[in-house]
Protein backbone atom coordinates (compact mmCIF):
# COMPACT_ATOMS: atom_id res chain seq x y z
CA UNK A 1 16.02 -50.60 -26.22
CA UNK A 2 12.55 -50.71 -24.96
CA UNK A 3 13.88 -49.87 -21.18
CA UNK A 4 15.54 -47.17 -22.67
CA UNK A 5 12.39 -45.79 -24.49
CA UNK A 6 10.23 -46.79 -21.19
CA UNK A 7 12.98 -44.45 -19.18
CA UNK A 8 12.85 -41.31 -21.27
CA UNK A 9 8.49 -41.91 -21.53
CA UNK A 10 8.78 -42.48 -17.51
CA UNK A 11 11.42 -39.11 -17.39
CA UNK A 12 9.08 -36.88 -19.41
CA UNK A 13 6.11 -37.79 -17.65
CA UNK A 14 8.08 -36.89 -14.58
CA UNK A 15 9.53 -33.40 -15.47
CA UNK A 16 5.84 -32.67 -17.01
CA UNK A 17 4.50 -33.87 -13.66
CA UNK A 18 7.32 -31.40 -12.04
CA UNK A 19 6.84 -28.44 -14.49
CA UNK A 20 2.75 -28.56 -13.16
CA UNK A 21 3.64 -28.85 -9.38
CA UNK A 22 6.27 -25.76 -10.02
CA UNK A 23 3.59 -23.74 -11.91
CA UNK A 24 0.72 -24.17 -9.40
CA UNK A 25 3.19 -23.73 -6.47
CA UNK A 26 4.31 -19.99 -8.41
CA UNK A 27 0.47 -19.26 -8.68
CA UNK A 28 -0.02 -19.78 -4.63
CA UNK A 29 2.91 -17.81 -3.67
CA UNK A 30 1.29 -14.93 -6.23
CA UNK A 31 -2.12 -15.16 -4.44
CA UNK A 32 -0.87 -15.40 -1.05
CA UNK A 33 1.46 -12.40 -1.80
CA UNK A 34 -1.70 -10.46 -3.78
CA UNK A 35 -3.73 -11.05 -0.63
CA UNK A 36 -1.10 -10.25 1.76
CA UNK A 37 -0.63 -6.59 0.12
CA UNK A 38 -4.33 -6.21 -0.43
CA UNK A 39 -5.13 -6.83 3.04
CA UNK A 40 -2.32 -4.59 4.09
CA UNK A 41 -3.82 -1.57 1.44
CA UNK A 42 -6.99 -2.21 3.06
CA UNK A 43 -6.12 -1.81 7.04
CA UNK A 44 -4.12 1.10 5.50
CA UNK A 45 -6.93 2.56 3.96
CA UNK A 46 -8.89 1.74 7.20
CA UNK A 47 -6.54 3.75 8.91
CA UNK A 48 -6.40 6.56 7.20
CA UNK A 49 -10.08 7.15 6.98
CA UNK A 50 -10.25 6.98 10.76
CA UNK A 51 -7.22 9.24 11.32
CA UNK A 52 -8.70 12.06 8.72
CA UNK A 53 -11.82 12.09 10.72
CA UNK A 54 -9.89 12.46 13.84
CA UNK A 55 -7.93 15.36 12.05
CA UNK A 56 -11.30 16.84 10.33
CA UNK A 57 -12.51 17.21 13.66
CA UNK A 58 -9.53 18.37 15.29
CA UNK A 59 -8.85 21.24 12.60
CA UNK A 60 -12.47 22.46 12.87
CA UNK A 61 -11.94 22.93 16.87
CA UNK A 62 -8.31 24.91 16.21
CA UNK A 63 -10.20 27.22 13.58
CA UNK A 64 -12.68 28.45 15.84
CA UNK A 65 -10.29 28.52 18.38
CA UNK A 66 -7.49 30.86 16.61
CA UNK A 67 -10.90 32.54 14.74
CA UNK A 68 -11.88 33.30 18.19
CA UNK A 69 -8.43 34.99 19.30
CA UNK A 70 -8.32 36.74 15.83
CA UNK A 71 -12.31 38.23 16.23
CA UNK A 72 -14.10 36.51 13.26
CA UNK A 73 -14.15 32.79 13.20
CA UNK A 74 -13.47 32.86 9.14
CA UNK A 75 -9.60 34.08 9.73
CA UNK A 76 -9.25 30.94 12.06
CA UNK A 77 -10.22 28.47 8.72
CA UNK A 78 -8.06 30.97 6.48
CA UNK A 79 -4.97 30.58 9.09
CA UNK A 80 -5.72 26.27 8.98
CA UNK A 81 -6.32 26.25 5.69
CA UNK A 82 -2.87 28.20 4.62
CA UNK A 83 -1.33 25.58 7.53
CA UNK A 84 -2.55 22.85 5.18
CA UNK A 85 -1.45 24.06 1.85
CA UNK A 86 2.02 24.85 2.78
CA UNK A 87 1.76 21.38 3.97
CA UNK A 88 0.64 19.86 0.97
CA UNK A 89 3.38 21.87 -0.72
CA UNK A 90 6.16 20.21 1.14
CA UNK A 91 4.84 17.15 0.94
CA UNK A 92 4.25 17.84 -2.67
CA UNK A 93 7.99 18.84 -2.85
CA UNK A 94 9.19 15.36 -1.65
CA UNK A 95 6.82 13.27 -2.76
CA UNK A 96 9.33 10.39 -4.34
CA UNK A 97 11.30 9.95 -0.95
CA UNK A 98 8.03 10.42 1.02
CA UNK A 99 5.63 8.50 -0.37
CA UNK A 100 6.44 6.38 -3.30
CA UNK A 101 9.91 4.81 -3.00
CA UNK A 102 8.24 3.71 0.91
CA UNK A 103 5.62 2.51 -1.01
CA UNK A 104 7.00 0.72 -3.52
CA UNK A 105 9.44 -1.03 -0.97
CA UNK A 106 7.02 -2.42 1.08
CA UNK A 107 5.11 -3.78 -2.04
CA UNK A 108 8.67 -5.93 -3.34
CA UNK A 109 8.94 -6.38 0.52
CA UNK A 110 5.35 -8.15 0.43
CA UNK A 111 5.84 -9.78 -2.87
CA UNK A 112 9.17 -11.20 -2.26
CA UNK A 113 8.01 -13.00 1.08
């Protein structure tokens, strides 16, 4: 009876000893998948600073350009600046299939690896 009673202490001990190793292994896989998708927000965010200062600069130079064909450099940053909101319209339009359902499949994409 004792061996018994020594076997179920000894199997406790052991699935308690399990359940720990199972939780801590869950909580590494959650930080390395947290730091894999924060590390990928941040060289995306890195990214897109640098290429809006490449297209800041590059819409500034195509105003004065087409302001210069038109005669008065303001109808240059009125033509860019329509370009841009029928832009943001479209991309306004299809936001879901643009921007968020990419989004959120690279996020499960990142989690479940």
């Amino acid at each position: 009876m004792e061996d018994s009673q020594h076997d179920i202490e000894t199997l406790l001990s052991d699935a308690g000893d399990y359940i720990e190793t199972r939780t801590t292994l869950w909580k590494f896989k959650a930080i390395e998948s947290l730091a894999d998708v924060s590390g990928e927000l941040v060289s995306g965010l890195g990214m897109i600073v640098i290429v809006s200062f490449v297209i800041i600069i590059f819409s500034i130079g195509f105003a004065l350009l087409i302001g210069e064909w038109l005669g008065r450099s303001c109808y240059g940053f009125f033509a860019i600046g329509g370009l841009y909101t029928l832009l943001a319209l479209i991309m306004y339009a299809r936001r879901t299939s643009l921007l968020k359902a990419r989004f959120s499949n690279m996020l499960i994409r990142k989690i479940i690896k």
